[in-house]
Each structure stands twice: as C-alpha cells, then as structure tokens.
N, C-alpha and C. Protein backbone atom coordinates (compact mmCIF):
# COMPACT_ATOMS: atom_id res chain seq x y z
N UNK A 1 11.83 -19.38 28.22
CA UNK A 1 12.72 -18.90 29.24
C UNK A 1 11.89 -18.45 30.43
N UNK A 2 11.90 -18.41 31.66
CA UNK A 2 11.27 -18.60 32.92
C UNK A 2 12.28 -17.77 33.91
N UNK A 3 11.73 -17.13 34.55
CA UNK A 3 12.61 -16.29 35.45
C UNK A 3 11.70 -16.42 36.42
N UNK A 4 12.08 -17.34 37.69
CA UNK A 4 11.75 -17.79 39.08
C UNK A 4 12.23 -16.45 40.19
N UNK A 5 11.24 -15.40 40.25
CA UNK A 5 11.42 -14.72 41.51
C UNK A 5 11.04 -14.75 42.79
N UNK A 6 12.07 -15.43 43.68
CA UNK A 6 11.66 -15.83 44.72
C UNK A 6 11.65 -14.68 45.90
N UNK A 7 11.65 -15.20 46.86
CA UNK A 7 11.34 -13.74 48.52
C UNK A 7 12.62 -13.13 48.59
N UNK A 8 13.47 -14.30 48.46
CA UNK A 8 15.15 -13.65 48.73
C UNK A 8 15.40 -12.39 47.85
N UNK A 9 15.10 -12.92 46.59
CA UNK A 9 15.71 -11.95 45.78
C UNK A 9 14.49 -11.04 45.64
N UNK A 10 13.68 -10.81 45.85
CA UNK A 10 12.78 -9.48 46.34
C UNK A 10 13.36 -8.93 47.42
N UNK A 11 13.63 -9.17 48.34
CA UNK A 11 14.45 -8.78 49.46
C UNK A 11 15.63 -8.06 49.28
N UNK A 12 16.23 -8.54 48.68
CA UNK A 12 17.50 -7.96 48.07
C UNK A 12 17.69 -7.23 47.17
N UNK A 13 16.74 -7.31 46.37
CA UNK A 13 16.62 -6.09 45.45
C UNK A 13 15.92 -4.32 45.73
N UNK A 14 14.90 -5.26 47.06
CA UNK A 14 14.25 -3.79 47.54
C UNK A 14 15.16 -3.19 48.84
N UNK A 15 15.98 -4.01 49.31
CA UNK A 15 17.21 -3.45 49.79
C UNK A 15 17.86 -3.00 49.01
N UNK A 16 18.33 -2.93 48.04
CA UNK A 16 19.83 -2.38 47.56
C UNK A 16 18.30 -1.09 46.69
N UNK A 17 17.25 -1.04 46.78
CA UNK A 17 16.67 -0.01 45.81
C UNK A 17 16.64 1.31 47.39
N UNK A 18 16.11 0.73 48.24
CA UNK A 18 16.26 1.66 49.45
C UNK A 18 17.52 2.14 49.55
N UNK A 19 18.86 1.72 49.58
CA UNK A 19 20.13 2.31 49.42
C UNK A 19 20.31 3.04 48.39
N UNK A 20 19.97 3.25 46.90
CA UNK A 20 20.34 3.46 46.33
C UNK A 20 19.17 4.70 46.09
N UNK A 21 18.00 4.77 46.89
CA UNK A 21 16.61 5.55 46.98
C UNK A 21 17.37 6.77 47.90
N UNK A 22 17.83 6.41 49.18
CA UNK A 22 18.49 7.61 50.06
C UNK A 22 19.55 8.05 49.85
N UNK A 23 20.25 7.39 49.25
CA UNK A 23 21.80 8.02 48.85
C UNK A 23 21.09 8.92 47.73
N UNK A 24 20.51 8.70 46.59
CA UNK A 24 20.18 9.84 45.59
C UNK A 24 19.49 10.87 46.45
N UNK A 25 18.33 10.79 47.38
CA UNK A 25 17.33 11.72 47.89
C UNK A 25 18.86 12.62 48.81
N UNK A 26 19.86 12.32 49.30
CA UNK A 26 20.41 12.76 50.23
C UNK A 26 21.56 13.69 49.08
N UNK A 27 21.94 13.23 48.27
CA UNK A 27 22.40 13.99 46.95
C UNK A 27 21.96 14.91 47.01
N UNK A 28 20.46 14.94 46.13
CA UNK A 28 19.64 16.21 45.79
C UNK A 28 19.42 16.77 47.05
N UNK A 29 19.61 16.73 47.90
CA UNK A 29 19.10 17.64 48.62
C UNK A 29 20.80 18.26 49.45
N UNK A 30 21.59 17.69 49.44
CA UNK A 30 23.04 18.60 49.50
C UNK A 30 23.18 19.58 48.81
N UNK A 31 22.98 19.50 47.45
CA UNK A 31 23.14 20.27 46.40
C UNK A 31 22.61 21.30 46.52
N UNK A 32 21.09 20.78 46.99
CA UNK A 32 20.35 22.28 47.05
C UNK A 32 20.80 23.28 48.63
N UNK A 33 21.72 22.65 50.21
CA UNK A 33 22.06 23.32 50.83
C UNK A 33 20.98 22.70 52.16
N UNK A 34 21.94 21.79 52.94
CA UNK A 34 21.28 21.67 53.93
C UNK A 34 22.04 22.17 55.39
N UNK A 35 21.56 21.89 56.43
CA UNK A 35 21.93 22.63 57.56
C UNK A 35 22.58 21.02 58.03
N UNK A 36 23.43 21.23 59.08
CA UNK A 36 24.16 20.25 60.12
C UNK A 36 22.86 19.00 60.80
N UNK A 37 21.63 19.69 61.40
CA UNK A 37 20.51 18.78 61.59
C UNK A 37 20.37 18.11 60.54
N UNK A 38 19.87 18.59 59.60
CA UNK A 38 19.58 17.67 57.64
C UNK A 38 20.52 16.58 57.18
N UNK A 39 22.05 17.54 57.58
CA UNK A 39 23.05 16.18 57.18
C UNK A 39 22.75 14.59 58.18
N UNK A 40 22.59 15.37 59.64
CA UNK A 40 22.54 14.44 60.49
C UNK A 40 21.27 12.93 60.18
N UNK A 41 20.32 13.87 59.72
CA UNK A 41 19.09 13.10 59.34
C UNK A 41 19.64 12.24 58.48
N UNK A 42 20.12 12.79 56.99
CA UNK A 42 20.53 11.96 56.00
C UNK A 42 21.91 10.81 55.95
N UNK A 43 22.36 11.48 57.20
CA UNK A 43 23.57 10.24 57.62
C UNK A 43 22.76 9.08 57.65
N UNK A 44 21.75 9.81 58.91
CA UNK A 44 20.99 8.54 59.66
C UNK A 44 20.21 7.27 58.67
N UNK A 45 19.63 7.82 57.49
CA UNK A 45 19.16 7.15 56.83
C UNK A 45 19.43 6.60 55.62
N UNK A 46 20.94 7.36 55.21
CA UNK A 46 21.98 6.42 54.32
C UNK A 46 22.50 5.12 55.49
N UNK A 47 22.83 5.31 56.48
CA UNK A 47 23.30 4.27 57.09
C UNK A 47 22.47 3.23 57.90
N UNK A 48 21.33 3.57 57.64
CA UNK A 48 20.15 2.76 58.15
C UNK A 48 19.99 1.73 57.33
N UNK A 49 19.67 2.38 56.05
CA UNK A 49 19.40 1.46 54.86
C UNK A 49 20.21 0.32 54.32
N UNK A 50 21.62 1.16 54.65
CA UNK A 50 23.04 0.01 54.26
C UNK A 50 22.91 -1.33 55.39
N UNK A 51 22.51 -0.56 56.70
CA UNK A 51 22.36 -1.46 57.75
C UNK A 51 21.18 -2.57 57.34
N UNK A 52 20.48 -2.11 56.59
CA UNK A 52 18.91 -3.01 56.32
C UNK A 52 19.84 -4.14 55.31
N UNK A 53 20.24 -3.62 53.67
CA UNK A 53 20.45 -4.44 53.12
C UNK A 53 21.92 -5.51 53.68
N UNK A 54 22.79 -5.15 54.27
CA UNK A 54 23.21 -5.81 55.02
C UNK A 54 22.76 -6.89 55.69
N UNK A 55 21.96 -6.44 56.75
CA UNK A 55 21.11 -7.97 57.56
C UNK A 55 20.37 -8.86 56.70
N UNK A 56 19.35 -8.47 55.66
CA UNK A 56 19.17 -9.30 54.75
C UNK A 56 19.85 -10.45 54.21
N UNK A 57 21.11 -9.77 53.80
CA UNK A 57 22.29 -10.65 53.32
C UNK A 57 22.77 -11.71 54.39
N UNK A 58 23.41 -11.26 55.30
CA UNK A 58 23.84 -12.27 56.14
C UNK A 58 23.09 -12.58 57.25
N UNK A 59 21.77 -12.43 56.93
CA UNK A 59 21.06 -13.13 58.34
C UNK A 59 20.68 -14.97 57.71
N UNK A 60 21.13 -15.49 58.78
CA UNK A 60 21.02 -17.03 58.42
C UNK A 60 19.30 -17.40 58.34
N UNK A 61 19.07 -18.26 57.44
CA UNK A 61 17.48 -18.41 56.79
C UNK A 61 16.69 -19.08 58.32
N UNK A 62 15.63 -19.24 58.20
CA UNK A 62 15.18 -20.07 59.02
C UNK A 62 15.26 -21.35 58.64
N UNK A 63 15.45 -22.56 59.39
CA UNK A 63 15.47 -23.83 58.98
C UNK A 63 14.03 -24.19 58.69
N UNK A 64 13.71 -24.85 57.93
CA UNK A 64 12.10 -26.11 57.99
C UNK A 64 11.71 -26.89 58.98
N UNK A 65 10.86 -26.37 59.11
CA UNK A 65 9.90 -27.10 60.77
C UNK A 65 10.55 -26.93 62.20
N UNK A 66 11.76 -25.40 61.77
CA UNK A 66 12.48 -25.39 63.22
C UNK A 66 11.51 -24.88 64.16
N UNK A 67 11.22 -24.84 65.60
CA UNK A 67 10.96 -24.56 66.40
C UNK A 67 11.64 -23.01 67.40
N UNK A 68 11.50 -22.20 67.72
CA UNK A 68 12.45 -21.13 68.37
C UNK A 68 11.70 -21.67 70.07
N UNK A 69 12.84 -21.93 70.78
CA UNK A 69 12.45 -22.40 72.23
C UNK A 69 13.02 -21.01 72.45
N UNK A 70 12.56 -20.55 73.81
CA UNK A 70 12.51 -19.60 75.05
C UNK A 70 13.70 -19.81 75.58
N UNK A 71 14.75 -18.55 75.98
CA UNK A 71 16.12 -19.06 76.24
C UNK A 71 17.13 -19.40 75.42
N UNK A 72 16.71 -19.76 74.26
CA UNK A 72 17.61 -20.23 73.39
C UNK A 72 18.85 -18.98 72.84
C-alpha cells in the first residue's frame, strides 16, 4: 500500500493545521481573559488563516510551460 503525498495536499493540510493552530491558541487564551486589543489580534489571525486555507483551495494551478506576460 503506497500513499503518494503530493504539494497540494501538504498545502492543504498545513492550511487547515494553521486554522485549527489559531482557533485553539485564541480559545486558550479567552478563557484565561483577554482585553478588546487581544480579541482584535485574535480576530485578525483566526481570519487570516481561514483566508490562507481558502486561497489555497480555490486558487487555479499554474498551467505547464505557461508563460505570465506583463499586462496580462
């Protein structure tokens, strides 16, 4: 049995581990009592992360031997 891990699914897995890394860190640290700045921080970086594994997902691959022209 052979389990082929390719870039994608490294990608996607260390995305959804970063989401699932700040949502817990932002937990524990509610619990223990943060101030309005702290929440603000931990908004910022629960919704950063969602934003990361997101683009991963739906960003279209690069094609083979495409070229990126200037302007395009």
């Amino acid at each position: 049995m052979s389990f082929d891990i390719t870039r994608k699914d490294l990608v996607e897995w260390s995305s959804a581990s970063l989401v699932f890394l700040s949502g817990a860190m932002t937990g524990h640290y509610a619990a223990m009592g943060m101030n309005a700045i702290q929440w603000t921080g931990a908004a910022a970086a629960v919704l950063g992360s969602v934003t990361i594994a997101v683009a991963v997902r739906i960003w279209p691959p690069k094609a083979e031997g495409a070229k990126a022209k200037v302007g395009d």
